[in-house]
Structure formats: C-alpha cells, structure tokens
PDB file of N, CA and C in Angstrom:
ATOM      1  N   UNK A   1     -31.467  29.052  -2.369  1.00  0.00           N
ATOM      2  CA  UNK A   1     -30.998  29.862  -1.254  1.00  0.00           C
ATOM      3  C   UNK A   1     -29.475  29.932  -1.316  1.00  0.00           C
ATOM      4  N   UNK A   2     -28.799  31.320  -1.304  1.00  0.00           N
ATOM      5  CA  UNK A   2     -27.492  31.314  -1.140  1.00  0.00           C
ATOM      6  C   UNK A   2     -26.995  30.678   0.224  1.00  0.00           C
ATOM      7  N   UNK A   3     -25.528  30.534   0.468  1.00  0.00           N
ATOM      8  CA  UNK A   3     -24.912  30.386   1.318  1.00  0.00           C
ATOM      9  C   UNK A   3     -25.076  31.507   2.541  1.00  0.00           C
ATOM     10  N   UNK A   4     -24.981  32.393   1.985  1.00  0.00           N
ATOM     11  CA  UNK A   4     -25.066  33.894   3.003  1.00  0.00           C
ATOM     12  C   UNK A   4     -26.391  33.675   3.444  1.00  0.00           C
ATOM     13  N   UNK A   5     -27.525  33.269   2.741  1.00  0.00           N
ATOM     14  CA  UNK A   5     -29.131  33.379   2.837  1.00  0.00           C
ATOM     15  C   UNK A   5     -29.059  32.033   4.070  1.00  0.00           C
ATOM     16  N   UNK A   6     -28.409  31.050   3.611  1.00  0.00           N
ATOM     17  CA  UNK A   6     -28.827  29.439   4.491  1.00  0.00           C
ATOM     18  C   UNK A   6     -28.101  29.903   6.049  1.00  0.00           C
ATOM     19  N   UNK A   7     -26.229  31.012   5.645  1.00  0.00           N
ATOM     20  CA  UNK A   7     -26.186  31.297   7.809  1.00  0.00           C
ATOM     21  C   UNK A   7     -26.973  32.015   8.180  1.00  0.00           C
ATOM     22  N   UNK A   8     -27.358  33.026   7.417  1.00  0.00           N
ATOM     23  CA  UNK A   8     -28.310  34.343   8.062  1.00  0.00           C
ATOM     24  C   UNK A   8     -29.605  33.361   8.794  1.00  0.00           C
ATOM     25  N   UNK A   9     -29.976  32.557   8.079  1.00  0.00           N
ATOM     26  CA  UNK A   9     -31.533  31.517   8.910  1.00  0.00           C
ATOM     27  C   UNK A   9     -30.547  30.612  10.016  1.00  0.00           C
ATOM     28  N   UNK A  10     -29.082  30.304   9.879  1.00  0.00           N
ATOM     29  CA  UNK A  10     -28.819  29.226  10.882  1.00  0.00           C
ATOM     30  C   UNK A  10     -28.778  30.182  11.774  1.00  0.00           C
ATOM     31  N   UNK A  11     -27.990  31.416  11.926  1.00  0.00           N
ATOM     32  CA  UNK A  11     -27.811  32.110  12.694  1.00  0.00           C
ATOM     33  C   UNK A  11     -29.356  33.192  13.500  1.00  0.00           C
ATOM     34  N   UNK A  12     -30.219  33.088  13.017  1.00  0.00           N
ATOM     35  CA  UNK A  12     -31.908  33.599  13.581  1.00  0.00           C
ATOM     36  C   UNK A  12     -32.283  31.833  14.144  1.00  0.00           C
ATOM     37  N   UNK A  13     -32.063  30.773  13.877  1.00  0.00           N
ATOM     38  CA  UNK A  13     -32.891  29.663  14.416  1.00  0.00           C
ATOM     39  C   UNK A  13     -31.923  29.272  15.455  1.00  0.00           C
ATOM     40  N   UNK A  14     -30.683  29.735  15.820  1.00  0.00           N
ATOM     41  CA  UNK A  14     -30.204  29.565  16.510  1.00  0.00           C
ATOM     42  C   UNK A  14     -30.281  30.396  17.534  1.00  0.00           C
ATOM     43  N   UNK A  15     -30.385  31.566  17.001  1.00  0.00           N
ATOM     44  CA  UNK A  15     -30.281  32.981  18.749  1.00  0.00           C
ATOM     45  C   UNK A  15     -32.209  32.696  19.129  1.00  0.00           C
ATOM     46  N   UNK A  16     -32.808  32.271  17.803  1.00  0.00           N
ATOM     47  CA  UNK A  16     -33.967  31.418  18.606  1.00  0.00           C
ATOM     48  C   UNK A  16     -34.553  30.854  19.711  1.00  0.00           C
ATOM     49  N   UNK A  17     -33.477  29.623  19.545  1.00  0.00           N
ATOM     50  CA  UNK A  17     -33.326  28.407  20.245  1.00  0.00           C
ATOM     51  C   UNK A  17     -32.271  28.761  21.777  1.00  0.00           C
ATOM     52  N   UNK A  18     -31.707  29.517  21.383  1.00  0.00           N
ATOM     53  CA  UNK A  18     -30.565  30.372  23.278  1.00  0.00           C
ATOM     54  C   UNK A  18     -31.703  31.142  23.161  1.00  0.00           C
ATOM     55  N   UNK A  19     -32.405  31.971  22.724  1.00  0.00           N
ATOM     56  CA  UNK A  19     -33.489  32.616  23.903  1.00  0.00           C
ATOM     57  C   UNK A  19     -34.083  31.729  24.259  1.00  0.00           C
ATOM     58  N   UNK A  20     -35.030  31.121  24.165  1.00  0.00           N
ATOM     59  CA  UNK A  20     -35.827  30.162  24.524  1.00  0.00           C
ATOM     60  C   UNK A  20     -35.335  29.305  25.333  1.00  0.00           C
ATOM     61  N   UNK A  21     -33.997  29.207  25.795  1.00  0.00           N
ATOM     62  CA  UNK A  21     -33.699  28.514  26.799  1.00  0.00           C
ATOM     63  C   UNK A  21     -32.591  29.558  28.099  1.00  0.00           C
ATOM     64  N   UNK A  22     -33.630  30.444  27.639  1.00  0.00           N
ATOM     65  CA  UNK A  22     -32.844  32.053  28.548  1.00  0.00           C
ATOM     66  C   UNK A  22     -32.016  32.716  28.383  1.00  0.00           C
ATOM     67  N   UNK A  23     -31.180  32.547  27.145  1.00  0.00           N
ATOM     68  CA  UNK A  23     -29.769  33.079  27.315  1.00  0.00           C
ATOM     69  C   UNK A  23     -30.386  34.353  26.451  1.00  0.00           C
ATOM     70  N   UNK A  24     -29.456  35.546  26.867  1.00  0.00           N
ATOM     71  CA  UNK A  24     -29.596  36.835  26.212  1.00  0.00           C
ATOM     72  C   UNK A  24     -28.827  37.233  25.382  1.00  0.00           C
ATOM     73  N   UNK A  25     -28.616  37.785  24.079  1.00  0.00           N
ATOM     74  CA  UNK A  25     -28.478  38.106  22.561  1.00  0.00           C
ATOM     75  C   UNK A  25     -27.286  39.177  23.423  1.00  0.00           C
ATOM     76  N   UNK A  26     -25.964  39.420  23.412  1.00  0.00           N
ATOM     77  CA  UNK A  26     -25.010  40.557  23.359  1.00  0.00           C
ATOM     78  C   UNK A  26     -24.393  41.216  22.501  1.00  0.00           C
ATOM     79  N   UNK A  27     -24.186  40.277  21.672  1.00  0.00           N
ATOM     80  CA  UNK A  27     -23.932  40.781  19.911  1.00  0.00           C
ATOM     81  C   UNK A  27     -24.234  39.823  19.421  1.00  0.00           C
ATOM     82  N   UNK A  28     -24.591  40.383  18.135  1.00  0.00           N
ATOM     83  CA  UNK A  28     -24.521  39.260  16.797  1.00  0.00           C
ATOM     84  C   UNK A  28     -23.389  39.584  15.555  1.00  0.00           C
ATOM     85  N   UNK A  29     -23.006  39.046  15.737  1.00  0.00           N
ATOM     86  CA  UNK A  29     -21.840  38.451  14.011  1.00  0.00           C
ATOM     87  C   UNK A  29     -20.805  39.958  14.823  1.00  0.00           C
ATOM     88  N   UNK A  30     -20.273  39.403  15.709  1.00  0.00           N
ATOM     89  CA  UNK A  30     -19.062  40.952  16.171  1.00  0.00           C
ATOM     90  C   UNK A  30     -17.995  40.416  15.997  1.00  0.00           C
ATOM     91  N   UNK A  31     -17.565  41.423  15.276  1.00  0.00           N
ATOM     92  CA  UNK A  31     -16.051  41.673  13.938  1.00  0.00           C
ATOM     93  C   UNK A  31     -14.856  42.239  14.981  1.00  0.00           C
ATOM     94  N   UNK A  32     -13.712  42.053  14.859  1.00  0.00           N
ATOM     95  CA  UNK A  32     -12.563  42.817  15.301  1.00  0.00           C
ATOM     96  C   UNK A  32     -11.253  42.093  14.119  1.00  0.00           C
ATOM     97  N   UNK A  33     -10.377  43.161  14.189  1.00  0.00           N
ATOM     98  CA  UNK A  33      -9.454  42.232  13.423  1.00  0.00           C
ATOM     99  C   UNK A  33      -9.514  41.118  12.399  1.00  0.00           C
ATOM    100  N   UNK A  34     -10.243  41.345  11.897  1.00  0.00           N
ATOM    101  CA  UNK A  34     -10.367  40.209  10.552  1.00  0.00           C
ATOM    102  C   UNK A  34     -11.089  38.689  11.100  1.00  0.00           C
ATOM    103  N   UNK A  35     -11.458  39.094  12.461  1.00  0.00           N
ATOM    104  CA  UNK A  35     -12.444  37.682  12.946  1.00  0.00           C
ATOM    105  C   UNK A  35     -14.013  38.091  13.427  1.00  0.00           C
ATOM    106  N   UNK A  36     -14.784  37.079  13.155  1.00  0.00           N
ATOM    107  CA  UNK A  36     -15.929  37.081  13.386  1.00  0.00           C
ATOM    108  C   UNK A  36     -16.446  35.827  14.404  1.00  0.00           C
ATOM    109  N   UNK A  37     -17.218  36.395  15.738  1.00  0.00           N
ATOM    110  CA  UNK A  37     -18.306  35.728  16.687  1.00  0.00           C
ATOM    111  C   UNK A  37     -19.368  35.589  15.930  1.00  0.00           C
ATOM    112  N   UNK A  38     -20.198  34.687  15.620  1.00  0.00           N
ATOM    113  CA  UNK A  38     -21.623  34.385  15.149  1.00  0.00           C
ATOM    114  C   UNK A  38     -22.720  35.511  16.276  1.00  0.00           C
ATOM    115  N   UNK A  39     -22.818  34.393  17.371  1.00  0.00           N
ATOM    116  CA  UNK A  39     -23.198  34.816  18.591  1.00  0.00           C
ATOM    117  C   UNK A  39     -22.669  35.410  19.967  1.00  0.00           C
ATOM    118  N   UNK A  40     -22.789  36.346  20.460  1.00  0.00           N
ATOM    119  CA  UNK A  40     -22.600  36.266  21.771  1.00  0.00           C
ATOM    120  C   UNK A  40     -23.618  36.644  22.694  1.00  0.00           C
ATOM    121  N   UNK A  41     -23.893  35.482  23.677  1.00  0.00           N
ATOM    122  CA  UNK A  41     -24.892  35.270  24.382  1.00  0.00           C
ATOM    123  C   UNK A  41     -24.352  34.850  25.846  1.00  0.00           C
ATOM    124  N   UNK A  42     -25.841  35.378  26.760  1.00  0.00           N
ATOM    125  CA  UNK A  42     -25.365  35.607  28.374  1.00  0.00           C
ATOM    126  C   UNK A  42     -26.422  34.558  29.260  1.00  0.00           C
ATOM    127  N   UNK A  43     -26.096  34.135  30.382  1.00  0.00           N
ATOM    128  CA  UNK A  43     -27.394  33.565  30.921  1.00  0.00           C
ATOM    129  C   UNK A  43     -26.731  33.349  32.437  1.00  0.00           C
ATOM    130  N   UNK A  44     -27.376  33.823  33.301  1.00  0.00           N
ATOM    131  CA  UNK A  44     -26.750  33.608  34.527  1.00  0.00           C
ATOM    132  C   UNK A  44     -25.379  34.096  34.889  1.00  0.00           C
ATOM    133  N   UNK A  45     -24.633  35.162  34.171  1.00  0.00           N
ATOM    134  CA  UNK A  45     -23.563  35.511  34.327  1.00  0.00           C
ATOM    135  C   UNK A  45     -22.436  34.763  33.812  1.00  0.00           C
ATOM    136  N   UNK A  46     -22.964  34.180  32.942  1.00  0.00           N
ATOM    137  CA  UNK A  46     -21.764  33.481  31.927  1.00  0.00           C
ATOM    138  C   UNK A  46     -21.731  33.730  30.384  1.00  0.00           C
ATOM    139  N   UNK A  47     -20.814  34.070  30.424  1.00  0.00           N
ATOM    140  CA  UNK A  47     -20.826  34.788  28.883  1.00  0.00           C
ATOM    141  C   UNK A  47     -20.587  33.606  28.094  1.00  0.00           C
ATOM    142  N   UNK A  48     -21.075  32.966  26.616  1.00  0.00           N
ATOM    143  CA  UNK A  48     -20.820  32.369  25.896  1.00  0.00           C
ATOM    144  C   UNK A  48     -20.719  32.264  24.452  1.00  0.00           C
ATOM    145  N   UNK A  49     -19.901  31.826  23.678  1.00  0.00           N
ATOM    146  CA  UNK A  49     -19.153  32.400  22.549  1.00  0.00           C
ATOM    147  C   UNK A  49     -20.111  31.506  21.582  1.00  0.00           C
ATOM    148  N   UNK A  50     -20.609  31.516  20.508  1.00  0.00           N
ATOM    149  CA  UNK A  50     -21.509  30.412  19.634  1.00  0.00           C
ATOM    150  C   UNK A  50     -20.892  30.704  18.373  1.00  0.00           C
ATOM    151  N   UNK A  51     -20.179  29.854  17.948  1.00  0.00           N
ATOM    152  CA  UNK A  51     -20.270  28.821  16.562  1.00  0.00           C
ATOM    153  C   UNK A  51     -21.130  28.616  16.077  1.00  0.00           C
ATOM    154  N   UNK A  52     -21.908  28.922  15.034  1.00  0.00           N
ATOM    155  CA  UNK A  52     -23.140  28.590  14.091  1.00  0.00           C
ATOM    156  C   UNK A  52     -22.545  28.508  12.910  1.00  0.00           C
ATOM    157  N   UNK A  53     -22.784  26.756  12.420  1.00  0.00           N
ATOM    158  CA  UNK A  53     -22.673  25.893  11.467  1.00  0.00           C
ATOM    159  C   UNK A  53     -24.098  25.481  10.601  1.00  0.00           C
ATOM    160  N   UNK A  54     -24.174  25.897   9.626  1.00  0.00           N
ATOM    161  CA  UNK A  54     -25.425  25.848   8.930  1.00  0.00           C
ATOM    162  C   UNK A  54     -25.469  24.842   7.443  1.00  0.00           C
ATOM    163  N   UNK A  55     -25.934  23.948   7.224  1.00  0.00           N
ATOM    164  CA  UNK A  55     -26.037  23.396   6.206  1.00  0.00           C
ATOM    165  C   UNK A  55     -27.133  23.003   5.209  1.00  0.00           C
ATOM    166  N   UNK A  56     -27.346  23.196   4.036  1.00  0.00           N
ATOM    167  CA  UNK A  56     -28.375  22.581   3.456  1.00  0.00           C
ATOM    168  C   UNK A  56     -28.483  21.179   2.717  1.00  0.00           C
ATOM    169  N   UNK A  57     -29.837  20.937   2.164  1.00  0.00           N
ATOM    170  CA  UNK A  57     -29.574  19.615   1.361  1.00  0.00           C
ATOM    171  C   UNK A  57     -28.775  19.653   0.031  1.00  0.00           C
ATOM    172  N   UNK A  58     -27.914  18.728  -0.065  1.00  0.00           N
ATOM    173  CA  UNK A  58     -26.645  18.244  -1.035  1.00  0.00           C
ATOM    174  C   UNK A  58     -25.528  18.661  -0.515  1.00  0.00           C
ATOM    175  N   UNK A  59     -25.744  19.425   0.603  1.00  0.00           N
ATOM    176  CA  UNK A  59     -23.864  19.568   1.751  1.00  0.00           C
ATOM    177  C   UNK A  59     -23.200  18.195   1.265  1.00  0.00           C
ATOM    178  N   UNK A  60     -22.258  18.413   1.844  1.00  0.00           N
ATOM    179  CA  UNK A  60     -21.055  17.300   1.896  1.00  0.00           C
ATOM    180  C   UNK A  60     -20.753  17.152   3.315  1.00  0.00           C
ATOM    181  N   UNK A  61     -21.313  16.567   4.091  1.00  0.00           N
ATOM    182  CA  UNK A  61     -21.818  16.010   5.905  1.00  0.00           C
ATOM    183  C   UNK A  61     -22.638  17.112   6.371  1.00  0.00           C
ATOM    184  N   UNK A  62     -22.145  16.908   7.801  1.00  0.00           N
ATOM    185  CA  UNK A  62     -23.134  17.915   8.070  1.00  0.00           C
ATOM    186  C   UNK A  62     -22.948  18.919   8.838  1.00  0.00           C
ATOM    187  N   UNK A  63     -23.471  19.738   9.440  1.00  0.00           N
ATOM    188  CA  UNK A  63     -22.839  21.019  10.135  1.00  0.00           C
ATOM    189  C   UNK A  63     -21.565  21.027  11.229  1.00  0.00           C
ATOM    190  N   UNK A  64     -22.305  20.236  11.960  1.00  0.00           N
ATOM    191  CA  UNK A  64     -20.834  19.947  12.745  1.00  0.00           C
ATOM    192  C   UNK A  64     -19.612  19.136  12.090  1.00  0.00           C
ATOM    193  N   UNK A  65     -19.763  18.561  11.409  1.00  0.00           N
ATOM    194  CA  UNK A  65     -18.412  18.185  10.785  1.00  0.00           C
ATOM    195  C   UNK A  65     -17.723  18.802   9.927  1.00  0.00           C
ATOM    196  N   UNK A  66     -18.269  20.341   9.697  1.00  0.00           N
ATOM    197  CA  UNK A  66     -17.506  21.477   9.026  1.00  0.00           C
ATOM    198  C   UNK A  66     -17.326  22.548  10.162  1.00  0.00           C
ATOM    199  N   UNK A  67     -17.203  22.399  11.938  1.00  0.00           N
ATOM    200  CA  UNK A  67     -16.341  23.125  12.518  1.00  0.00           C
ATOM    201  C   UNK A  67     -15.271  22.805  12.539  1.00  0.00           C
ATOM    202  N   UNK A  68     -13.956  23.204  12.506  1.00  0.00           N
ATOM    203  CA  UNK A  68     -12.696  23.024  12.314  1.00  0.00           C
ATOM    204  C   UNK A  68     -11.792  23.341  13.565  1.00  0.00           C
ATOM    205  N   UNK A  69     -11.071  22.635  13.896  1.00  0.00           N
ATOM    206  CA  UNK A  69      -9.792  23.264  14.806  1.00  0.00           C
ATOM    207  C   UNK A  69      -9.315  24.495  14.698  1.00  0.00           C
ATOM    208  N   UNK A  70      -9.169  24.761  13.593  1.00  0.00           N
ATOM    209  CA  UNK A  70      -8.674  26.517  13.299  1.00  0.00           C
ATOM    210  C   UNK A  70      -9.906  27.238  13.576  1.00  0.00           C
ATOM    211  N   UNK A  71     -10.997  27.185  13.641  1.00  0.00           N
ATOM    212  CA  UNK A  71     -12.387  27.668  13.544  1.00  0.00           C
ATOM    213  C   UNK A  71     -12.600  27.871  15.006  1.00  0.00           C
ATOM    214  N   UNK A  72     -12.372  27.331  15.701  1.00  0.00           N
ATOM    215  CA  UNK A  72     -12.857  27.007  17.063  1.00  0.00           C
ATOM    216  C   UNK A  72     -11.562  27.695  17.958  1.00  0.00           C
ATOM    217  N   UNK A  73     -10.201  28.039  17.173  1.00  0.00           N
ATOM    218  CA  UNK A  73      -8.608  28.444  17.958  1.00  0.00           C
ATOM    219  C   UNK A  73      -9.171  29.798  17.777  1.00  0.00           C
ATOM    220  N   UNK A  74      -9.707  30.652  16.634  1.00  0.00           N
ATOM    221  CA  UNK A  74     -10.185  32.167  16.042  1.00  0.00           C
ATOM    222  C   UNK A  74     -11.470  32.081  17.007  1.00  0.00           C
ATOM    223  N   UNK A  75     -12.048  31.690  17.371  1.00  0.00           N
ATOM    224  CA  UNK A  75     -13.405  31.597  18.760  1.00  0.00           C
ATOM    225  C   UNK A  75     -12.707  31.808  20.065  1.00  0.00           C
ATOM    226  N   UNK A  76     -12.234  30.920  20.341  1.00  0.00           N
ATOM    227  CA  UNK A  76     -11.160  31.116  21.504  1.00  0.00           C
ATOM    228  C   UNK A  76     -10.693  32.352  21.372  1.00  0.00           C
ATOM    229  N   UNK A  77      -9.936  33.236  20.880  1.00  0.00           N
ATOM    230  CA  UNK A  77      -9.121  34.293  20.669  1.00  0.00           C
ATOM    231  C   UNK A  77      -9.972  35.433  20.730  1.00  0.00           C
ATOM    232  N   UNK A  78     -11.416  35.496  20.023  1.00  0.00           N
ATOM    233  CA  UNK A  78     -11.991  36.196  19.438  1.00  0.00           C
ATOM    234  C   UNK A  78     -12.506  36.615  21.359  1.00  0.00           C
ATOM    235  N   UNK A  79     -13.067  35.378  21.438  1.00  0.00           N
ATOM    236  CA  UNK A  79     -13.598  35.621  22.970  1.00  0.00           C
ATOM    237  C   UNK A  79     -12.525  36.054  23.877  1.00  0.00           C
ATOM    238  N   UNK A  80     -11.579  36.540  23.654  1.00  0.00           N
ATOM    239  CA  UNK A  80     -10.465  36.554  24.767  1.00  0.00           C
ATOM    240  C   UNK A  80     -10.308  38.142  24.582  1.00  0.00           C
ATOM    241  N   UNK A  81     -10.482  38.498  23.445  1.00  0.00           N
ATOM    242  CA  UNK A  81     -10.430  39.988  22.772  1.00  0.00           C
ATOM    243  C   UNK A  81     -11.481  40.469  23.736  1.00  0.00           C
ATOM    244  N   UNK A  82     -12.887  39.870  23.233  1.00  0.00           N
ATOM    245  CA  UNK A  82     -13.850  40.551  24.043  1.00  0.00           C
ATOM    246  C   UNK A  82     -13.940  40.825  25.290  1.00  0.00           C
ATOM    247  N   UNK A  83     -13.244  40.152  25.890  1.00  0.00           N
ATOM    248  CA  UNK A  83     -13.352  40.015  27.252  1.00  0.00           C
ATOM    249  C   UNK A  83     -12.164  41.003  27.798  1.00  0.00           C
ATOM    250  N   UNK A  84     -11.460  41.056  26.989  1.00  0.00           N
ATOM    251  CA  UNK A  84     -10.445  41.846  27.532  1.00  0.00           C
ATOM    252  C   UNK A  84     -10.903  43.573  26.993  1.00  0.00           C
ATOM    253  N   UNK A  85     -11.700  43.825  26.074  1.00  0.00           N
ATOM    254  CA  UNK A  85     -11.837  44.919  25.875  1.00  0.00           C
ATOM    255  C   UNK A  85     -12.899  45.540  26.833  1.00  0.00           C
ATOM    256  N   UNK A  86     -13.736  44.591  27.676  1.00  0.00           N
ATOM    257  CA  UNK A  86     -14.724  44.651  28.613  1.00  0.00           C
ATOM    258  C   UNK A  86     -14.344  44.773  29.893  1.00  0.00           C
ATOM    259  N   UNK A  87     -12.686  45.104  30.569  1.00  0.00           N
ATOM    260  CA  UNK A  87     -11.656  44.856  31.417  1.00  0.00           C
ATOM    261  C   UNK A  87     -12.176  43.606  32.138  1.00  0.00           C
ATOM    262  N   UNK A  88     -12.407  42.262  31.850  1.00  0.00           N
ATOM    263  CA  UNK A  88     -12.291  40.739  31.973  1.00  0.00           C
ATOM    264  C   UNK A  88     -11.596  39.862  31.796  1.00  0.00           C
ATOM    265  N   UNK A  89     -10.267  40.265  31.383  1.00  0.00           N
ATOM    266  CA  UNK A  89      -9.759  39.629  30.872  1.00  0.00           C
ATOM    267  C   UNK A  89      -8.936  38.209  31.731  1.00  0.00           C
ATOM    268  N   UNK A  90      -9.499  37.868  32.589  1.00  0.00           N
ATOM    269  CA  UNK A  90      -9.137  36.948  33.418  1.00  0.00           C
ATOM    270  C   UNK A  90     -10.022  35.774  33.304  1.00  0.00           C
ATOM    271  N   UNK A  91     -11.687  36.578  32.569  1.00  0.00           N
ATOM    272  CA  UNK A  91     -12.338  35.282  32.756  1.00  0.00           C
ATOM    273  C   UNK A  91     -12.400  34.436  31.994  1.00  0.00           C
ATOM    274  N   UNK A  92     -13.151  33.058  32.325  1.00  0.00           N
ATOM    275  CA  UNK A  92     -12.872  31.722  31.214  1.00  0.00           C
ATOM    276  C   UNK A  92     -14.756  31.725  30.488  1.00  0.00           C
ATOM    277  N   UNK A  93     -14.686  32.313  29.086  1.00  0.00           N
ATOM    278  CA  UNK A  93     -15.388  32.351  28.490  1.00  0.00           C
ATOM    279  C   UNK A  93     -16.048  31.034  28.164  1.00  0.00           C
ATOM    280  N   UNK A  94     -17.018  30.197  28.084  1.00  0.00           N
ATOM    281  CA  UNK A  94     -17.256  28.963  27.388  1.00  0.00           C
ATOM    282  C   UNK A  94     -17.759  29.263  25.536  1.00  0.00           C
ATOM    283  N   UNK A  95     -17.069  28.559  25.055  1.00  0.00           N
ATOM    284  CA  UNK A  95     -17.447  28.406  23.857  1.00  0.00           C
ATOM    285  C   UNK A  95     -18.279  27.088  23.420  1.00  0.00           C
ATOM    286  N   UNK A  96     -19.531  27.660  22.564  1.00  0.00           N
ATOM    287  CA  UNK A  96     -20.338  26.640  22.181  1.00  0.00           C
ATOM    288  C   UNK A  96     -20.381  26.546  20.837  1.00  0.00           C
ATOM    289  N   UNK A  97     -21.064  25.907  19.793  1.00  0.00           N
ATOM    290  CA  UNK A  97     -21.547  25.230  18.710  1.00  0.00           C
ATOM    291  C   UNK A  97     -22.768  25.126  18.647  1.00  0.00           C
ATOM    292  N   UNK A  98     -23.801  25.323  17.601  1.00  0.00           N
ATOM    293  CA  UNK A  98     -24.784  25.325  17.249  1.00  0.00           C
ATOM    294  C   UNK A  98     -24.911  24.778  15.784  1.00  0.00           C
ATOM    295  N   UNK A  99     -25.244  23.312  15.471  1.00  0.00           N
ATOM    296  CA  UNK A  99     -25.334  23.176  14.455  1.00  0.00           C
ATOM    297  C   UNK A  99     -26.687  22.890  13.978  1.00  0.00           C
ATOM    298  N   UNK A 100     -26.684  23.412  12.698  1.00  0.00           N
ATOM    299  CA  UNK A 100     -28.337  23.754  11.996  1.00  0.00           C
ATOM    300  C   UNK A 100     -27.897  22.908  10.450  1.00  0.00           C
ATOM    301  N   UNK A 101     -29.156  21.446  10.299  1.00  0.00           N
ATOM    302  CA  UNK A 101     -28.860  20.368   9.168  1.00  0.00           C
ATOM    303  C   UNK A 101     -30.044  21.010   8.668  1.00  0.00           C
ATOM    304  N   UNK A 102     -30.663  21.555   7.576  1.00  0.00           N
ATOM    305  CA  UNK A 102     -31.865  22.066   6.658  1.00  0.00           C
ATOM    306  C   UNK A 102     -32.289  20.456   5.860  1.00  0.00           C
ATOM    307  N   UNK A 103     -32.808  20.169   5.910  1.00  0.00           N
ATOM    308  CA  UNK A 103     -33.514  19.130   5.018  1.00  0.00           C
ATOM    309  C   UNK A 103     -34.328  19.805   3.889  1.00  0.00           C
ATOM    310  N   UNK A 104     -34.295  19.223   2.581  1.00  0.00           N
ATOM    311  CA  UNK A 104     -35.039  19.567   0.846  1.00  0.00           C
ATOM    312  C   UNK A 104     -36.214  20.021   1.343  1.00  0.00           C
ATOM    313  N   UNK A 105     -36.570  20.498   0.289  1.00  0.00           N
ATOM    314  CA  UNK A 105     -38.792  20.304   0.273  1.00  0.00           C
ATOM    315  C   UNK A 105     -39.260  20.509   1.974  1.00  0.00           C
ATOM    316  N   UNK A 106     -38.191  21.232   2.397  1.00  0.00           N
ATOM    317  CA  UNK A 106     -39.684  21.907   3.395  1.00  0.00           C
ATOM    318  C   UNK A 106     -39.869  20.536   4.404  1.00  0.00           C
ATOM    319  N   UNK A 107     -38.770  19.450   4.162  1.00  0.00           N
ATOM    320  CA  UNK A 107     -39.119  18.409   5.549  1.00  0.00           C
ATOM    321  C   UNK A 107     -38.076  18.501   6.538  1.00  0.00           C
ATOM    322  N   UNK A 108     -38.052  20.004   7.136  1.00  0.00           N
ATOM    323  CA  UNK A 108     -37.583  19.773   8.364  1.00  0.00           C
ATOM    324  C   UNK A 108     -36.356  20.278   8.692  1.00  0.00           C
ATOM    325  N   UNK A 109     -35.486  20.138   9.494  1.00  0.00           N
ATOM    326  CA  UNK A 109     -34.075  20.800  10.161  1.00  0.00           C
ATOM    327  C   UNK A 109     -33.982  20.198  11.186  1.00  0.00           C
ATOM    328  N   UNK A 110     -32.968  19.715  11.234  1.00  0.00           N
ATOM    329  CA  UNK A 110     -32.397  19.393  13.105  1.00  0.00           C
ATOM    330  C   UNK A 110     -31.140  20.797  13.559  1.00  0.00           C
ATOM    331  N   UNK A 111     -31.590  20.940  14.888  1.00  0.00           N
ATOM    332  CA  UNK A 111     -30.561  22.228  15.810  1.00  0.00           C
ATOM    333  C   UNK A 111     -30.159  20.851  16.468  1.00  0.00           C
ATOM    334  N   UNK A 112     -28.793  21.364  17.186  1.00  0.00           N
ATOM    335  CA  UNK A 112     -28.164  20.828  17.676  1.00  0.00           C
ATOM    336  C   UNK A 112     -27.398  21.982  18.441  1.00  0.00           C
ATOM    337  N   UNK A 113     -27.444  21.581  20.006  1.00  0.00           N
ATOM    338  CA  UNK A 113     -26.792  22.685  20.519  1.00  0.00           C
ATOM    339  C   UNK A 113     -25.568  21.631  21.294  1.00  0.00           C
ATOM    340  N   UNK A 114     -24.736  22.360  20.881  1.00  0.00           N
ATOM    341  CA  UNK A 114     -22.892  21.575  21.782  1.00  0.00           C
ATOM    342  C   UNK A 114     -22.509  22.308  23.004  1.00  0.00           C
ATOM    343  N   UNK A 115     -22.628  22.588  24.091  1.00  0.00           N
ATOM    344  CA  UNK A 115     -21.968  23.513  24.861  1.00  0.00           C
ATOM    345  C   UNK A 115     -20.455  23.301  25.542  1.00  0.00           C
ATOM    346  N   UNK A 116     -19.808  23.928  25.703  1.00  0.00           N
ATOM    347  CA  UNK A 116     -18.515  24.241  26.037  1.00  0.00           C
ATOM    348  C   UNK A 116     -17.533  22.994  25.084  1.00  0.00           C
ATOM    349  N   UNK A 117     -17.347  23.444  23.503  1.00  0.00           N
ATOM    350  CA  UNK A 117     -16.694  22.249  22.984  1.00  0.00           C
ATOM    351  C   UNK A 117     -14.987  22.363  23.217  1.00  0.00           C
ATOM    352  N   UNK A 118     -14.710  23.832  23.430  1.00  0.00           N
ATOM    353  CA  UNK A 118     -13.204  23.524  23.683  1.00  0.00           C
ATOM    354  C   UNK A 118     -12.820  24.891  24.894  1.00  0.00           C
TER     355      UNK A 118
END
C-alpha cells in the first residue's frame, strides 16, 4: 500500500468514526493557499478542524508522534481562513487529531481520537 493509499483509508476510517459519533462531513482534504484541512466536521454548532495521522506497519512511531508543531500552526491558520471566508471570523474553531496505527497481516488498527489539541 502506498503512502497516498494508507491517508486516503486513515482519512475514510476516520470521517467514519466523527460520523458515528454525530459529527457532520463539511469538507474533505480543503486546499487554499498551499495548505490542506484533512477534515472539516460539525456537531452541535461547533465547527472542528481534524488532523489525520495515518501509519502503517514498519513506521518509525506512531501516528501521533508524527503531528508536528508546524503541522498543527498551518491547522490553526487554515481554520482561521475558513472561518473568515464564511464571515466568522471571530469564532474559536477547535482543532482535533485523529490518529490511525494499521497493524501487518490484517491484525487490526487502533483510532485514536484527540479533541481540541491546540
């Protein structure tokens, strides 16, 4: 499985896992300016920004320990764009994390959902 092949599944087992716990799909993978949102998802009138970190077996750690400070400053920003192009620009977006660990041979995956990490 490529890299592109292993986010495309973190990113479907993840908008998965936010429906299933109500939240609604607003975009997926939305581009402006040379940055990319994974997710953006709604639930109760709160808009929230998702980070999807995807890893397979022989990574080097594991999903969450490849979100980055710079990763998470371009989330912040990205969500601030959106919100402002939506005339919102006052509100405080929460940004989340979704990390997806793939285990070899078909034994398994852990999700991990982080909410509001910065």
């Amino acid at each position: 499985m490529s890299n592109a092949d292993l986010g495309r599944l973190g990113e479907d087992l993840a908008l998965v896992f936010l429906q299933s716990c109500g939240y609604t799909c607003l975009a997926r993978r939305w581009r402006r300016g040379g940055g990319e949102v994974d997710l953006v998802v709604a639930r109760s009138g709160l808009v929230v920004f998702v980070e999807v970190k995807s890893r397979g077996p022989g990574s080097l750690g594991t999903a969450v320990q490849a979100v980055s400070p710079a990763q998470l400053r371009r989330l912040r920003a990205m969500a601030r764009r959106w919100c402002w192009e939506r005339g919102t620009a006052g509100a405080s977006p929460r940004l989340d994390v979704v990390a997806v660990d793939l285990s070899g041979e078909g034994r398994g995956l852990v999700l991990r959902h982080f909410p509001g990490v910065a």
